[in-house]
Protein backbone atom coordinates (compact mmCIF):
# COMPACT_ATOMS: atom_id res chain seq x y z
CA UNK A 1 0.00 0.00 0.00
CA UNK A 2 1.27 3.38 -0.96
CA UNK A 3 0.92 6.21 1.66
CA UNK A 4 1.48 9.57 0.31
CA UNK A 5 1.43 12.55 2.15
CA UNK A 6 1.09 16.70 0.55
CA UNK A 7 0.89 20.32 1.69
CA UNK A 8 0.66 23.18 -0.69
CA UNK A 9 0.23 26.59 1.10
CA UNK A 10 0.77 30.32 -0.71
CA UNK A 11 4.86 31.72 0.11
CA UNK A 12 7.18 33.91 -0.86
CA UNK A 13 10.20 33.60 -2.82
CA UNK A 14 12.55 33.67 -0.03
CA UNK A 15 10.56 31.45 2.08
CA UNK A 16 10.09 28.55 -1.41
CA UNK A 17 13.80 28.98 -1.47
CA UNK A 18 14.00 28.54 2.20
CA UNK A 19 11.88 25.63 1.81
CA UNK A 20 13.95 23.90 -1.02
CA UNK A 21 17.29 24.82 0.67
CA UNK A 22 16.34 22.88 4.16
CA UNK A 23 14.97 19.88 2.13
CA UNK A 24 18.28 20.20 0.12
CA UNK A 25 20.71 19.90 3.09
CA UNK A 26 18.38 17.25 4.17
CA UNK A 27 19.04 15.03 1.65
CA UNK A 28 22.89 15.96 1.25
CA UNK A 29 23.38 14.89 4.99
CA UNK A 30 24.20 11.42 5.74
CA UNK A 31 21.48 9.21 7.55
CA UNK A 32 17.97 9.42 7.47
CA UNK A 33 16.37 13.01 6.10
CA UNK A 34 13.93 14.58 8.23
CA UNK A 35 11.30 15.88 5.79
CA UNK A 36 8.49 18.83 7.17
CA UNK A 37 5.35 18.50 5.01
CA UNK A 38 2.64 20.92 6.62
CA UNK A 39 2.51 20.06 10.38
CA UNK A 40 3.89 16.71 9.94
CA UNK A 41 7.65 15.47 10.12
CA UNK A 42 8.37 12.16 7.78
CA UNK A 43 11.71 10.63 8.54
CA UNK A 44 13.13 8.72 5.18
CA UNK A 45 16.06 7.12 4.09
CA UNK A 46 17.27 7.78 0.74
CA UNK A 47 20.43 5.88 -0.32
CA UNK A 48 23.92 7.35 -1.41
CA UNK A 49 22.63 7.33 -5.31
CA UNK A 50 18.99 8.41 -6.29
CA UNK A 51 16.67 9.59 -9.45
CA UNK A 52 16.38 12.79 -10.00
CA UNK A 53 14.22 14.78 -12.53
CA UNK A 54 12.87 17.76 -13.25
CA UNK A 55 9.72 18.94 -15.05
CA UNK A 56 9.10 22.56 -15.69
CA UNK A 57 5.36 23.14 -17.12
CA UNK A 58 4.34 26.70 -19.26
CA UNK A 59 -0.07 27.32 -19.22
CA UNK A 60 -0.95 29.26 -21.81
CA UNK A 61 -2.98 32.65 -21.34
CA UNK A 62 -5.56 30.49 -22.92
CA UNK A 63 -5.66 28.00 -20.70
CA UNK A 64 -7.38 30.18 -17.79
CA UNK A 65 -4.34 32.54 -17.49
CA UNK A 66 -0.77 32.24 -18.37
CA UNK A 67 0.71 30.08 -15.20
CA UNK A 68 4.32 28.03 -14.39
CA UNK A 69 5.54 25.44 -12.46
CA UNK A 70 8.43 23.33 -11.76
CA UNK A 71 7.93 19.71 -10.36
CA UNK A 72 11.14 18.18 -8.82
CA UNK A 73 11.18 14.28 -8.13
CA UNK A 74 13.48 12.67 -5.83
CA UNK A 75 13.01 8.91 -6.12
CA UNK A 76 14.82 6.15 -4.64
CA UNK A 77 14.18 2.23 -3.66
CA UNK A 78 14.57 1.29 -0.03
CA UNK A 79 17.39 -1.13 1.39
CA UNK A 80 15.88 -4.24 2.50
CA UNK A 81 17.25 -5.77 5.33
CA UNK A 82 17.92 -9.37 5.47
């Protein structure tokens, strides 16, 4: 079963690049990251190597009004213990 857990709130640019920095040195820390979504803390495990992409998305004025976005995936497979 797949658990998945979001938060999207309204911030400013300093506080998104807040946001991205702490998950940032996070991940680049050894051990398990500590991850804030909303109110909640998640405590995972990625491994030395992970996937990484990157999807940046352009709406057209037509489209109800011009928008952007950037979606940034972090995906790894856990260690199973033996």
């Amino acid at each position: 079963m797949a658990e998945t857990t979001d938060h999207d709130e309204q911030v400013s640019r300093d506080e998104a690049a807040d946001l991205v920095q702490e998950l940032a040195q996070e991940i680049r820390s050894e051990g398990p990251a500590e991850v804030r979504v909303g109110n909640k803390l998640l405590t995972l495990s990625p491994p030395p190597e992970l996937e990484y992409g990157i999807e940046v998305e352009e709406r057209s004025p037509m489209l109800g009004g011009p928008r952007e976005k950037i979606t940034v995936t972090l995906e790894w497979k856990l260690e199973t213990e033996s």
